[in-house]
Protein backbone atom coordinates (compact mmCIF):
# COMPACT_ATOMS: atom_id res chain seq x y z
CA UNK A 1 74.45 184.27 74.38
CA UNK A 2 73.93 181.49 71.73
CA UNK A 3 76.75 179.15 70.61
CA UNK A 4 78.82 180.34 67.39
CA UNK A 5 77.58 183.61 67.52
CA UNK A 6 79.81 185.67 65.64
CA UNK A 7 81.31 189.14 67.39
CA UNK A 8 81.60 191.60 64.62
CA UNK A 9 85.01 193.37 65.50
CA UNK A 10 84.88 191.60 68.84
CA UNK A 11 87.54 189.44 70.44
CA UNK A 12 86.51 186.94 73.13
CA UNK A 13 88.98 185.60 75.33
CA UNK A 14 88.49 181.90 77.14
CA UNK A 15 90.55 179.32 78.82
CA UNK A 16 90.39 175.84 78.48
CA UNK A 17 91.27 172.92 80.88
CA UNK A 18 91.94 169.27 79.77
CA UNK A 19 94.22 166.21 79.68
CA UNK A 20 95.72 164.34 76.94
CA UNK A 21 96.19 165.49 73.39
CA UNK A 22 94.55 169.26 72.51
CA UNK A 23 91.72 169.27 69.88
CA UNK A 24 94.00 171.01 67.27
CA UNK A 25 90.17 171.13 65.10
CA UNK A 26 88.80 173.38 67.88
CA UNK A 27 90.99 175.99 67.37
CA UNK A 28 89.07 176.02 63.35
CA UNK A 29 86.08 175.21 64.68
CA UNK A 30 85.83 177.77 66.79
CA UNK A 31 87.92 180.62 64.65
CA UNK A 32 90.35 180.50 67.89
CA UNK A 33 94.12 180.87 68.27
CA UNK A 34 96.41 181.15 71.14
CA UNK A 35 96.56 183.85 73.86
CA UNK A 36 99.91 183.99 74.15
CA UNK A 37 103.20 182.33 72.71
CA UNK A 38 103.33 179.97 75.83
CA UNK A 39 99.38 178.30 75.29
CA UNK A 40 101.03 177.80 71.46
CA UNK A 41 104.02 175.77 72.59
CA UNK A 42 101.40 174.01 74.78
CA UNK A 43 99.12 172.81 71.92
CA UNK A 44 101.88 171.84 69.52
CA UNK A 45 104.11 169.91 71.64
CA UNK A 46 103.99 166.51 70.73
CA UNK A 47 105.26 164.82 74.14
CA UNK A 48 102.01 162.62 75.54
CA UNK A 49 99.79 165.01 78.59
CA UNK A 50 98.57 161.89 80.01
CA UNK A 51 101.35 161.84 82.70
CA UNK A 52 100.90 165.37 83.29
CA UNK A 53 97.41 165.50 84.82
CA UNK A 54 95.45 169.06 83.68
CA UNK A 55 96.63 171.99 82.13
CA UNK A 56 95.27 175.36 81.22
CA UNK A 57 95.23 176.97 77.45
CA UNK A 58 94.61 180.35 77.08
CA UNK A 59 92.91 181.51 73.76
CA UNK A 60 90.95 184.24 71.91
CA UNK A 61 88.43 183.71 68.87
CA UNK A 62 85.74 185.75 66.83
CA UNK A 63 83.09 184.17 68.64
CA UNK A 64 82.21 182.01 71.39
CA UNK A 65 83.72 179.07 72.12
CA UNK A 66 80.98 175.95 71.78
CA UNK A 67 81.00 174.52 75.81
CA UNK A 68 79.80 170.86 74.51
CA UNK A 69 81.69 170.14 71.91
CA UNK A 70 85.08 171.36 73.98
CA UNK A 71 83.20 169.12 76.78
CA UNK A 72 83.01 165.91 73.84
CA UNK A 73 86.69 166.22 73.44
CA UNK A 74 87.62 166.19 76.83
CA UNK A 75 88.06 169.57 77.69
CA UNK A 76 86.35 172.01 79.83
CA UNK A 77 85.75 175.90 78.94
CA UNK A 78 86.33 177.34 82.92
CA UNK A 79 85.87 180.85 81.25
CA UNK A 80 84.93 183.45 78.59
CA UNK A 81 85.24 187.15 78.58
CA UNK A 82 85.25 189.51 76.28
CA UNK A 83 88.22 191.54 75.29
CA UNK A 84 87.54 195.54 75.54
CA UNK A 85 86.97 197.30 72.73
CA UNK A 86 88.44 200.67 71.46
CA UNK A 87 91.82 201.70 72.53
CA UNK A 88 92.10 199.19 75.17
CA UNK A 89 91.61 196.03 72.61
CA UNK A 90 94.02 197.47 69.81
CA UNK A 91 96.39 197.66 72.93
CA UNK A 92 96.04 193.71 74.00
CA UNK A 93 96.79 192.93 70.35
CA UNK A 94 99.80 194.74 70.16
CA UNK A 95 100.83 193.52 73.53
CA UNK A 96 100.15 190.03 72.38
CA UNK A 97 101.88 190.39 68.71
CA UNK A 98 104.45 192.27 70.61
CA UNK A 99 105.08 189.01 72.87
CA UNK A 100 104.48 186.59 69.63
CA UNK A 101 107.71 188.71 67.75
CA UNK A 102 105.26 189.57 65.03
CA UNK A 103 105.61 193.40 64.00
CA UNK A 104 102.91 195.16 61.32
CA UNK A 105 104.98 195.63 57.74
CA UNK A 106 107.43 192.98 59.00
CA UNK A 107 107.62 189.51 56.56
């Protein structure tokens, strides 16, 4: 599958594994966000990684994630998958807006 390819109505799920400061830009770049409320806290916090050796962030995006230029920032893609579709995908997202506090019609 090429680079940037856009999913029409498709989710793709990846993890990413690095050190230091997270490429905020990827998250644009890439039309990602976080998987889940935790992988948020972990981008935004603004205490140095350095000390803290490699950590994982879980995120989804409309497309797939580009390997090299994760790879020119430091961090690795270790996976990509595809989120079902149907039934089974509206269910993650309410699972994971659930989890986020976010409720449809709420402001």
């Amino acid at each position: 599958m090429e680079p940037n390819k856009t999913f029409q109505g498709s989710i793709i799920a990846f993890v990413v594994e690095g050190s230091g400061r997270f490429p905020i830009d990827m998250l644009r770049y890439n039309q990602a966000w976080p998987a889940t409320v935790q992988a948020g806290i972990d981008i935004t916090t603004t205490e140095p990684h350095n000390d803290l050796g490699n950590r994982t962030v879980r995120l989804n995006a409309t497309q797939q994630p580009t390997i090299g230029r994760w790879a020119s920032f430091g961090w690795q893609v270790i996976s990509i998958s595809p989120m079902p579709n149907g039934e089974a995908r509206e269910q993650v997202i309410k699972n994971a807006a659930r989890s986020a506090g976010f409720r449809r019609g709420a402001t």
